[in-house]
N, C-alpha and C. Protein backbone atom coordinates (compact mmCIF):
# COMPACT_ATOMS: atom_id res chain seq x y z
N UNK A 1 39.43 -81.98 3.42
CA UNK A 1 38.70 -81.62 2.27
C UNK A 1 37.39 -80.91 2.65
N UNK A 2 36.52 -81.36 3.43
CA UNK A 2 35.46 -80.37 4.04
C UNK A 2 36.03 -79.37 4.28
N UNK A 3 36.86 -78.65 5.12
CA UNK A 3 37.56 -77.12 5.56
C UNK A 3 37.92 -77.01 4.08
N UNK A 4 37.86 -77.45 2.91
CA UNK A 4 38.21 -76.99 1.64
C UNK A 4 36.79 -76.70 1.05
N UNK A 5 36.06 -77.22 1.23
CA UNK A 5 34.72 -77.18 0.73
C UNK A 5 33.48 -76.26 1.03
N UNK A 6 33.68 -76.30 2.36
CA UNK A 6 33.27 -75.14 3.33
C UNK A 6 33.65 -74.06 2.68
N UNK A 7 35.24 -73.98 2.94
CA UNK A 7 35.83 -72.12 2.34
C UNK A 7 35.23 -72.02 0.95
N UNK A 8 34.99 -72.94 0.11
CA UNK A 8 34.37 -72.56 -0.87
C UNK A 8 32.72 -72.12 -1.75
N UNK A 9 32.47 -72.94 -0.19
CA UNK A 9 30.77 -72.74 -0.18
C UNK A 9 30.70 -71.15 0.85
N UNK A 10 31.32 -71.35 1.23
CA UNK A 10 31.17 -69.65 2.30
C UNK A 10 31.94 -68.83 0.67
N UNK A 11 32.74 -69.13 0.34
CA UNK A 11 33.75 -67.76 -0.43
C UNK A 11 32.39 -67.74 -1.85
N UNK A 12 31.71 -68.40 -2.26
CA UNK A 12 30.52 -68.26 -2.94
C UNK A 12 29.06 -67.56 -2.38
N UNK A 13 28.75 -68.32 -1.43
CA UNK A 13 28.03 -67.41 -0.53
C UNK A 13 28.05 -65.79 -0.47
N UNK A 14 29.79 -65.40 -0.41
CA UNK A 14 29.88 -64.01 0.26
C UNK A 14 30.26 -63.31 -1.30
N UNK A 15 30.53 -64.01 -2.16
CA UNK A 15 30.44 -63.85 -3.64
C UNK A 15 29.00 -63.32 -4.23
N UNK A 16 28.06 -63.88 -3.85
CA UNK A 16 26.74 -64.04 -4.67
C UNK A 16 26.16 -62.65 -3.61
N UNK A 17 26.01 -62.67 -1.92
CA UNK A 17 25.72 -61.68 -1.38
C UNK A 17 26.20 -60.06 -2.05
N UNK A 18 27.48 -59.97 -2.36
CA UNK A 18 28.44 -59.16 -3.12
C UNK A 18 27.71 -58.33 -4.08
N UNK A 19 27.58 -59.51 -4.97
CA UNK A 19 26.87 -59.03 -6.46
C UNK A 19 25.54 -58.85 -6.35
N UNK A 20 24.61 -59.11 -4.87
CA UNK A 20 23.44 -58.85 -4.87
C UNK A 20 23.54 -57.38 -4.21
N UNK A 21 24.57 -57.16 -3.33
CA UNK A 21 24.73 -55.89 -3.04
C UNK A 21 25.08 -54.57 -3.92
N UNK A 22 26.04 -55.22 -4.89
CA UNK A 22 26.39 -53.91 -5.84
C UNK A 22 24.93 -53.74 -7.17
N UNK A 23 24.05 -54.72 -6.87
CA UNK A 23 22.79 -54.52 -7.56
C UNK A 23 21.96 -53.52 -7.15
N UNK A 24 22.00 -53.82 -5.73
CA UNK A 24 21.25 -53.30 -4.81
C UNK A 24 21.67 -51.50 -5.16
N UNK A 25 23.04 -51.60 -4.81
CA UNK A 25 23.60 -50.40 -5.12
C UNK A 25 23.50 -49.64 -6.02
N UNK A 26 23.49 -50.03 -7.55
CA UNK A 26 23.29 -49.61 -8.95
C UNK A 26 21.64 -49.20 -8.80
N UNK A 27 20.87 -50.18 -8.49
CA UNK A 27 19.48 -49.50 -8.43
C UNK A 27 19.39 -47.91 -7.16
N UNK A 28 19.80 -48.34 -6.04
CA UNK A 28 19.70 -47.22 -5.29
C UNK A 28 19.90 -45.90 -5.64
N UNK A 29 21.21 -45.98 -6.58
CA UNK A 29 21.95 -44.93 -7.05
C UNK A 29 21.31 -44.15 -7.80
N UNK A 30 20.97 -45.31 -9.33
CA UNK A 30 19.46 -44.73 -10.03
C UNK A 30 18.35 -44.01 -9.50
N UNK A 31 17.63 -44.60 -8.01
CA UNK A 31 16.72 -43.90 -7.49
C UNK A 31 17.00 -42.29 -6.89
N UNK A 32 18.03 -42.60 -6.55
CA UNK A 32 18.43 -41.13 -6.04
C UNK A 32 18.96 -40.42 -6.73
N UNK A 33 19.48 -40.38 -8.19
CA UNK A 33 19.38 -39.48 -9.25
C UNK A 33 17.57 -39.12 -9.44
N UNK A 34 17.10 -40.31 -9.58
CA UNK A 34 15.78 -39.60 -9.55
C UNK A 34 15.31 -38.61 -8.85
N UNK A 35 15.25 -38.93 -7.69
CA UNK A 35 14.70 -37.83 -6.82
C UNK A 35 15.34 -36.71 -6.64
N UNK A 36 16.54 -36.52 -7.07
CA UNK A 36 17.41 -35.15 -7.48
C UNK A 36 17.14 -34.40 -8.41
N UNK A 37 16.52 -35.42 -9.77
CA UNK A 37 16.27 -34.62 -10.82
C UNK A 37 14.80 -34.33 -10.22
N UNK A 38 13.66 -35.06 -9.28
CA UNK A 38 12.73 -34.63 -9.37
C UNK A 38 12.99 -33.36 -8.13
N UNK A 39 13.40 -33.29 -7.61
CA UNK A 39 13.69 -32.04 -6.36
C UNK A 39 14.03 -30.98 -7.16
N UNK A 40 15.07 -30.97 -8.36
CA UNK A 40 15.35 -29.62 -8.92
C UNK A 40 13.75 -29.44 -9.98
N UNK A 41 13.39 -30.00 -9.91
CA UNK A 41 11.98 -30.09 -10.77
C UNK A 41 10.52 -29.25 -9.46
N UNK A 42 10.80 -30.25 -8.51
CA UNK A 42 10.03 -29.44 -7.28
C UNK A 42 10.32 -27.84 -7.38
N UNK A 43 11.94 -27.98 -7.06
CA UNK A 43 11.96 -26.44 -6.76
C UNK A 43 11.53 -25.53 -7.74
N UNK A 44 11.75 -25.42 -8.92
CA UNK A 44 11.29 -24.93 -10.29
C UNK A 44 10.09 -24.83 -9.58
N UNK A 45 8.75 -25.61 -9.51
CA UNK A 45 7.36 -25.55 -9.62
C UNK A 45 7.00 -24.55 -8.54
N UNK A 46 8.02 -24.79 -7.20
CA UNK A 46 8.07 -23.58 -6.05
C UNK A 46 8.32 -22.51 -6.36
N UNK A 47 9.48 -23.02 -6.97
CA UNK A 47 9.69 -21.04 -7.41
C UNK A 47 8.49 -20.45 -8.49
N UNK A 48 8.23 -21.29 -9.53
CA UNK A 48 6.53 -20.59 -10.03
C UNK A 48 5.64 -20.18 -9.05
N UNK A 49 5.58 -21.16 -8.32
CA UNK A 49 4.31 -20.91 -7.08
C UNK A 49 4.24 -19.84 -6.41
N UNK A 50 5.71 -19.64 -6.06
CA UNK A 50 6.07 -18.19 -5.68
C UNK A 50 5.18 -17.02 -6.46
N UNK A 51 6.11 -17.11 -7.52
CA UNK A 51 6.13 -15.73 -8.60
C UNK A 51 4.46 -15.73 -8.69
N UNK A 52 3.60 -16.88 -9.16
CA UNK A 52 1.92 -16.67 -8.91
C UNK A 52 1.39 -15.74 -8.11
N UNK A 53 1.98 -16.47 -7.08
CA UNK A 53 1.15 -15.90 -5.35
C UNK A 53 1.81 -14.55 -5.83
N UNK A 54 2.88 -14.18 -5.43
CA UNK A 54 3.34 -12.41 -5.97
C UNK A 54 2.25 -11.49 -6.81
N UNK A 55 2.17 -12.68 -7.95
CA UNK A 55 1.27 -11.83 -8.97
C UNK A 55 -0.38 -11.24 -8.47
N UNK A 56 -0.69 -12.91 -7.81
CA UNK A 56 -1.70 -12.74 -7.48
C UNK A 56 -2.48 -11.66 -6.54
N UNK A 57 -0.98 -11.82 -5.44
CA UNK A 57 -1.35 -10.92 -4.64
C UNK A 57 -1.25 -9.10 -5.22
N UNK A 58 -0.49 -9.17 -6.38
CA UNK A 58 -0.57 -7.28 -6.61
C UNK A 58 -1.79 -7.50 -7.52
N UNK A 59 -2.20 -8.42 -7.95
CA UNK A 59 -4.03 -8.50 -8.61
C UNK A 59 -4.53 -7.91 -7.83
N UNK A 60 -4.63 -8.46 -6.46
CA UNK A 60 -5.58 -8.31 -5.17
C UNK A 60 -5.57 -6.73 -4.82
N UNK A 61 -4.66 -6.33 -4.58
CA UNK A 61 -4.10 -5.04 -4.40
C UNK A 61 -5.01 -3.91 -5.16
N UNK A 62 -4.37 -4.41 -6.56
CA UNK A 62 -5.01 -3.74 -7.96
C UNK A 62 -6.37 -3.22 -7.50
N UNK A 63 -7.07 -4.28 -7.51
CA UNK A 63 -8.38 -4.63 -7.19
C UNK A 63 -9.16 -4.06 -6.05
N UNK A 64 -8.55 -3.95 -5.05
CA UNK A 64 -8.94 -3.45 -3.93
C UNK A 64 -9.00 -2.03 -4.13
N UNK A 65 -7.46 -1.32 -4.66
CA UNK A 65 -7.37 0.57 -4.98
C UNK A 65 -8.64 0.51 -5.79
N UNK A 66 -9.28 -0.39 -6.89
CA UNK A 66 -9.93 -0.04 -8.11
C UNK A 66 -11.13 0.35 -7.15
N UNK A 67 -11.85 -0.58 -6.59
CA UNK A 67 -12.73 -0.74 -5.98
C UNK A 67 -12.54 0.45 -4.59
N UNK A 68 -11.91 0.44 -3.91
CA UNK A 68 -11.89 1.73 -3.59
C UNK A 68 -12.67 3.36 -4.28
N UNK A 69 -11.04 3.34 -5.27
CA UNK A 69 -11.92 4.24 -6.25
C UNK A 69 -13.10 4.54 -6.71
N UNK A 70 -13.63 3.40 -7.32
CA UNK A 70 -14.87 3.40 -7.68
C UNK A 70 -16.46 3.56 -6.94
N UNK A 71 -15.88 2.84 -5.48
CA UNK A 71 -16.84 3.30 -4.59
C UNK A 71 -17.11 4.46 -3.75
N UNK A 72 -15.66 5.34 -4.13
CA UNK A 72 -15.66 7.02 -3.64
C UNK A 72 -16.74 7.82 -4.67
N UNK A 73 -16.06 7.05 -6.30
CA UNK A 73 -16.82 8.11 -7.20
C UNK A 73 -18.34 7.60 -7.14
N UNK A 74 -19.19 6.39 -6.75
CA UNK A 74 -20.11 5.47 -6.47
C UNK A 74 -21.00 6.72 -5.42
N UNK A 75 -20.04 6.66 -4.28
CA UNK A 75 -20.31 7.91 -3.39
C UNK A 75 -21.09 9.30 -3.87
N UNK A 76 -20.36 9.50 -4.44
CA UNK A 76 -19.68 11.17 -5.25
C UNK A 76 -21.05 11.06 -5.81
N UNK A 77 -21.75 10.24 -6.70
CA UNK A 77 -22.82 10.22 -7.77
C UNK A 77 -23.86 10.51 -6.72
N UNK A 78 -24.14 9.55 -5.63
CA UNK A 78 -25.08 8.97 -5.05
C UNK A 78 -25.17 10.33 -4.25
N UNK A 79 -24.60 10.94 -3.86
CA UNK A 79 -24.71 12.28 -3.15
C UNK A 79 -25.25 13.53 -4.13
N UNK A 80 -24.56 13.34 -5.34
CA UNK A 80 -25.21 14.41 -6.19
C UNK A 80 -26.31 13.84 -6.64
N UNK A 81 -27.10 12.70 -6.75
CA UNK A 81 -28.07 12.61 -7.30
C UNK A 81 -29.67 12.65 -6.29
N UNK A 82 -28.83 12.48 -4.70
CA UNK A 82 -29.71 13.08 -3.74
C UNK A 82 -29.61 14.55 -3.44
N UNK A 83 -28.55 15.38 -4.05
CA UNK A 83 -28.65 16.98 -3.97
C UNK A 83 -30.03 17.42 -4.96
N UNK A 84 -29.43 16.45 -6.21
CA UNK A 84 -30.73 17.04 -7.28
C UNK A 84 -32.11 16.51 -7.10
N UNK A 85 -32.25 15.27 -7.00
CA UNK A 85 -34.19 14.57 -6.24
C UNK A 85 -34.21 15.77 -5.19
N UNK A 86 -33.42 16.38 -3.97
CA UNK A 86 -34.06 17.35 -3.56
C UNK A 86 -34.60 18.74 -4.05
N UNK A 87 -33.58 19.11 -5.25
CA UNK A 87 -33.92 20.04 -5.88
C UNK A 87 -35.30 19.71 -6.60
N UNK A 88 -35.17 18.95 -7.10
CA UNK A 88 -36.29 18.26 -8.22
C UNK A 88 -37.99 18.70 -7.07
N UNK A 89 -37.74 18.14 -5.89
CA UNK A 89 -38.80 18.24 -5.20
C UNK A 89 -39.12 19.38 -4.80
N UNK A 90 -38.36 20.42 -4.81
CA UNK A 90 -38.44 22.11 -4.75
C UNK A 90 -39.24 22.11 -5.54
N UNK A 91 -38.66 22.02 -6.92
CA UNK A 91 -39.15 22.65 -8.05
C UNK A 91 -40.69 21.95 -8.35
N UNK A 92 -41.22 20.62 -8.34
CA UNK A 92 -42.14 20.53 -7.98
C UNK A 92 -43.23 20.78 -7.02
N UNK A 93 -42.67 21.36 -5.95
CA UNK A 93 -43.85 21.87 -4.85
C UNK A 93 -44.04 23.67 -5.91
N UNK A 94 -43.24 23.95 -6.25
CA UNK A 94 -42.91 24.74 -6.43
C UNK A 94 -44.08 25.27 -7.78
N UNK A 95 -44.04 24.16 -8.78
CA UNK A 95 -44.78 24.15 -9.79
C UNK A 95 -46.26 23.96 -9.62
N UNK A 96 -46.09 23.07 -8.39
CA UNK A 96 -47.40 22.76 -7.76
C UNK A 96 -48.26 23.67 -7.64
N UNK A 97 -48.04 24.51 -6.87
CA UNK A 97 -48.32 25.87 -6.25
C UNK A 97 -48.65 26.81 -7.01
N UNK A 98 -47.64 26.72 -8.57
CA UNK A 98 -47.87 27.86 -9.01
C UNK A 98 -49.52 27.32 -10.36
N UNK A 99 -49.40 25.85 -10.48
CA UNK A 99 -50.35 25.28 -11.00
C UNK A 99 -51.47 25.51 -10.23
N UNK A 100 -51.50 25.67 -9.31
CA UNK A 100 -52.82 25.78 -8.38
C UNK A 100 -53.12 27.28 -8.87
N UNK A 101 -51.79 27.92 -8.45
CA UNK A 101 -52.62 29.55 -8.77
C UNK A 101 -53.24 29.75 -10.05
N UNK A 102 -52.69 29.54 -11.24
CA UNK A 102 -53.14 29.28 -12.94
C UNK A 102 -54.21 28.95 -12.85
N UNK A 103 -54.70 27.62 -12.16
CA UNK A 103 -55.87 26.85 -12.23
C UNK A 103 -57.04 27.51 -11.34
N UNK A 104 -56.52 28.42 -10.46
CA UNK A 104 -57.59 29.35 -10.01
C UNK A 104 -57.98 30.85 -10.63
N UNK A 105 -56.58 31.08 -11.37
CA UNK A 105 -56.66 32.36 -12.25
C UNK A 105 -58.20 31.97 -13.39
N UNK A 106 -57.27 30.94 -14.31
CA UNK A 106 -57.98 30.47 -15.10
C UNK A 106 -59.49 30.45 -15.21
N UNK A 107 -59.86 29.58 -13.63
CA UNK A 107 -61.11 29.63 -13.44
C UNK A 107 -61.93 31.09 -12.70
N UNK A 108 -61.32 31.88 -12.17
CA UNK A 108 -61.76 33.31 -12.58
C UNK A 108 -61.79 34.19 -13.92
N UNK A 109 -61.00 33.43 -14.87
CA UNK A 109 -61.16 34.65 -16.01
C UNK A 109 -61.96 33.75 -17.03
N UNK A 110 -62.37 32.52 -16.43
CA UNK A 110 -63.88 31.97 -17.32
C UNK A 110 -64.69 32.57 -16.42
N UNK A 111 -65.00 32.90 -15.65
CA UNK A 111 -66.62 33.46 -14.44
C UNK A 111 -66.35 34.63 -15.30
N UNK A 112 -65.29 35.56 -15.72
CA UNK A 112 -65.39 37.23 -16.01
C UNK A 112 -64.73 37.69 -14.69
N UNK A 113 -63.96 36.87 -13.81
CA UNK A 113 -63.47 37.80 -12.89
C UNK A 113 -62.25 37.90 -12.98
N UNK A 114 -61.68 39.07 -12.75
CA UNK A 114 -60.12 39.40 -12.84
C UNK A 114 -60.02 38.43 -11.29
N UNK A 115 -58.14 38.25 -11.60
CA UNK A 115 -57.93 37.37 -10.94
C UNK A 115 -57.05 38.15 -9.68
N UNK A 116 -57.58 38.15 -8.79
CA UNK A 116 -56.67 38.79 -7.24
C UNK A 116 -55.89 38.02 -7.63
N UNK A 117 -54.60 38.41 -6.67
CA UNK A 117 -53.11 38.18 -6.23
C UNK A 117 -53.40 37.25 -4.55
N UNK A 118 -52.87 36.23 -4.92
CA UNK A 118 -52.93 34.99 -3.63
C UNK A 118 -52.51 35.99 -2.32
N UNK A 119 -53.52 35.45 -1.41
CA UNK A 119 -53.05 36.14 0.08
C UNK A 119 -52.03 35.38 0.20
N UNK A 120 -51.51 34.36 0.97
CA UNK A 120 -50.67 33.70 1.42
C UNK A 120 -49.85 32.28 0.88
N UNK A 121 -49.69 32.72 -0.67
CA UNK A 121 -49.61 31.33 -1.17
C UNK A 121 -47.77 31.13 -0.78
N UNK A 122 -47.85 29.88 -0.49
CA UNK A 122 -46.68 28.82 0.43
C UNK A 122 -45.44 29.54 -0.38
N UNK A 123 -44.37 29.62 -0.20
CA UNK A 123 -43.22 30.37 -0.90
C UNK A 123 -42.43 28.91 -1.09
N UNK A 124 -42.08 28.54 -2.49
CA UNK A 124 -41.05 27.23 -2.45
C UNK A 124 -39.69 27.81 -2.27
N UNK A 125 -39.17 26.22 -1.58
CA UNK A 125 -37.69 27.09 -0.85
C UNK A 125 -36.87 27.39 -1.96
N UNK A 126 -36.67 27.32 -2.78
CA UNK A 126 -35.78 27.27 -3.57
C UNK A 126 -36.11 28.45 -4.54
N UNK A 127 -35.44 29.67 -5.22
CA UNK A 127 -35.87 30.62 -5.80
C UNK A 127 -36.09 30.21 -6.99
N UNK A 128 -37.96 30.50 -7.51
CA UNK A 128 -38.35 30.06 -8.54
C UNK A 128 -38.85 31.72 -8.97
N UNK A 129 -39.13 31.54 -10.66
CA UNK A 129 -39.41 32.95 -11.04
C UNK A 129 -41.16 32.95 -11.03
N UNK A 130 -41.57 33.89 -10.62
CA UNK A 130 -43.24 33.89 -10.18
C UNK A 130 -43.71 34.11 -11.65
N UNK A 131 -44.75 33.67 -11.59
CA UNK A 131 -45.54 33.29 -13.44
C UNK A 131 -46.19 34.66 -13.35
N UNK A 132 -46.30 35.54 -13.75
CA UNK A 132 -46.66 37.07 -14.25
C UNK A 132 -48.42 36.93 -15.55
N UNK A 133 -48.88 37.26 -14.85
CA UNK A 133 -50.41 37.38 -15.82
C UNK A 133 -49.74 38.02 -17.14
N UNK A 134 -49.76 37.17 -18.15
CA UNK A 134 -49.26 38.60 -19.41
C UNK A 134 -50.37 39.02 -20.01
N UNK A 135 -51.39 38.73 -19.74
CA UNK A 135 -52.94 39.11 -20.68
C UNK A 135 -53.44 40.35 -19.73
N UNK A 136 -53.58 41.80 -19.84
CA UNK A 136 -54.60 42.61 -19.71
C UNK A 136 -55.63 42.48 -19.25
N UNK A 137 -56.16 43.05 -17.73
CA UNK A 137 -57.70 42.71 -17.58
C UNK A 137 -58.70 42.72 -18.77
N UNK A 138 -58.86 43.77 -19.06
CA UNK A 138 -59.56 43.74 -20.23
C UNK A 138 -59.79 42.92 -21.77
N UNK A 139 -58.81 42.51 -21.72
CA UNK A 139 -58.83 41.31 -23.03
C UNK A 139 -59.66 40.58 -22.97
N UNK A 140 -60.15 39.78 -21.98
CA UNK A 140 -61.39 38.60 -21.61
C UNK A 140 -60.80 37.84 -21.52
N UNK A 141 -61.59 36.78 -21.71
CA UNK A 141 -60.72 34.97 -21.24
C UNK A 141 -60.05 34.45 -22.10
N UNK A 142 -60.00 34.97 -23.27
CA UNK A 142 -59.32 34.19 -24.59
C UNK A 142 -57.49 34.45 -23.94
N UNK A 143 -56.34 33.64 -23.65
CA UNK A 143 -55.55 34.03 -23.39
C UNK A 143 -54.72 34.82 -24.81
N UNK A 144 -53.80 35.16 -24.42
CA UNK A 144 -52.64 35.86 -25.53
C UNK A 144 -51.71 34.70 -25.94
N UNK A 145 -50.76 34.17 -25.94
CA UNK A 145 -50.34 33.03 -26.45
C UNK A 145 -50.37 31.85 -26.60
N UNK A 146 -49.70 31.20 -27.30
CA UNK A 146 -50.67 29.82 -27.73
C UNK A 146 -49.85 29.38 -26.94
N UNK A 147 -49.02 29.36 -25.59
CA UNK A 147 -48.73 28.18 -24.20
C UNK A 147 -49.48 28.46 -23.48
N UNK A 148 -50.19 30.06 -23.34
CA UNK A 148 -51.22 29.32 -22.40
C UNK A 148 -52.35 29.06 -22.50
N UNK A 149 -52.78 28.81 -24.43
CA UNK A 149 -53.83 27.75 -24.45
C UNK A 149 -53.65 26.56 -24.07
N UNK A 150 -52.36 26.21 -24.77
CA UNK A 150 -52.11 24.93 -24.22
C UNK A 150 -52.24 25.08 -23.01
N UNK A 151 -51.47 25.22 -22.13
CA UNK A 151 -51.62 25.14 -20.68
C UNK A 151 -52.64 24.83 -20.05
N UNK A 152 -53.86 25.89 -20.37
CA UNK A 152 -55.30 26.06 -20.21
C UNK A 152 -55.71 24.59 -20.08
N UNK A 153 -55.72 24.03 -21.50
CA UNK A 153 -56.32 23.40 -22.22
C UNK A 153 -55.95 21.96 -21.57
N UNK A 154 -54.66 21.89 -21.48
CA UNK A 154 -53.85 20.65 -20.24
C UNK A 154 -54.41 20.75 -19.22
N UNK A 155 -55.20 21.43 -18.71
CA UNK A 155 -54.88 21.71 -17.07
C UNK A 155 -56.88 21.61 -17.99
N UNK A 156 -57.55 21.67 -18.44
CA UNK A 156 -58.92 21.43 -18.45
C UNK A 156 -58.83 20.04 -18.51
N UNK A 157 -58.19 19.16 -19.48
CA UNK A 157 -58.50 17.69 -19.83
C UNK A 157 -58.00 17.38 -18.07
N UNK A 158 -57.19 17.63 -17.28
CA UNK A 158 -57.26 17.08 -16.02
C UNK A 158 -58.04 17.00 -15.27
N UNK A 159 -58.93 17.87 -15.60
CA UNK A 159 -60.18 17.85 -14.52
C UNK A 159 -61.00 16.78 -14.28
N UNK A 160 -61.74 16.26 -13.50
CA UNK A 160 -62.87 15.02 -13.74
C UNK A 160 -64.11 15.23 -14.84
């Protein structure tokens, strides 16, 4: 009766192990559907990640030609706007010069003296048109048009 009792305490034993195994099993099974559904879920988010980075990178691209561009035409400005400050500075030495001569005319045809022609006045590089006396020796100091009273008259309030 023990060798009867035994087989039945072992055939329970390997009974109860059994059903703890096909538990075991049913849960496992569950878990690894999980992680299948979460892997086709991974890959999805990879493959976005992908297509991003793609995008991102022809952003970058974009961005770089733009900027390119923009710093040729950036160029382009910055060169013409140092062609013209040089011109600009022509034309001011230029005006300079010819303000000096006016301002010495001027002050000869208040004394009563006709005004000589400059020995050596500086030539600006750039071709400017030479200011032409339009008043007649003889007229006196009153000028002929009303710019170059004004003028006159600008070029007196500068004085000290």
């Amino acid at each position: 009766m023990i060798p009867g009792i035994v087989s039945i305490v072992l055939n329970l034993v390997v009974i109860g192990l059994l059903i703890a195994t096909i538990i075991f099993a049913l849960r496992l099974s569950r878990q690894l559907s999980a992680v299948k559904d979460s892997r086709s879920e991974l890959e999805g988010l990879v493959r976005e990640f992908a297509e991003s980075t793609a995008q991102a990178d022809a952003s970058v691209q974009g961005m770089k030609k733009t900027a390119a561009e923009s710093g040729e035409a950036l160029s382009a400005m910055i060169q013409r706007a140092r062609t013209l400050k040089d011109e600009l500075e022509i034309i001011v030495q230029a005006a300079d010069v010819l303000a000096d001569r006016l301002e010495t005319a001027s002050g000869r045809a208040r004394q009563g003296q006709a005004a000589p022609a400059p020995a050596a006045a500086p030539r600006p590089a750039a071709p400017a048109a030479p200011l032409q006396a339009t008043r007649p020796a003889a007229a006196g100091p009153e000028p002929r048009s009303k710019a170059e009273r004004d003028l006159l008259q600008a070029m007196e309030n500068l004085r000290p």
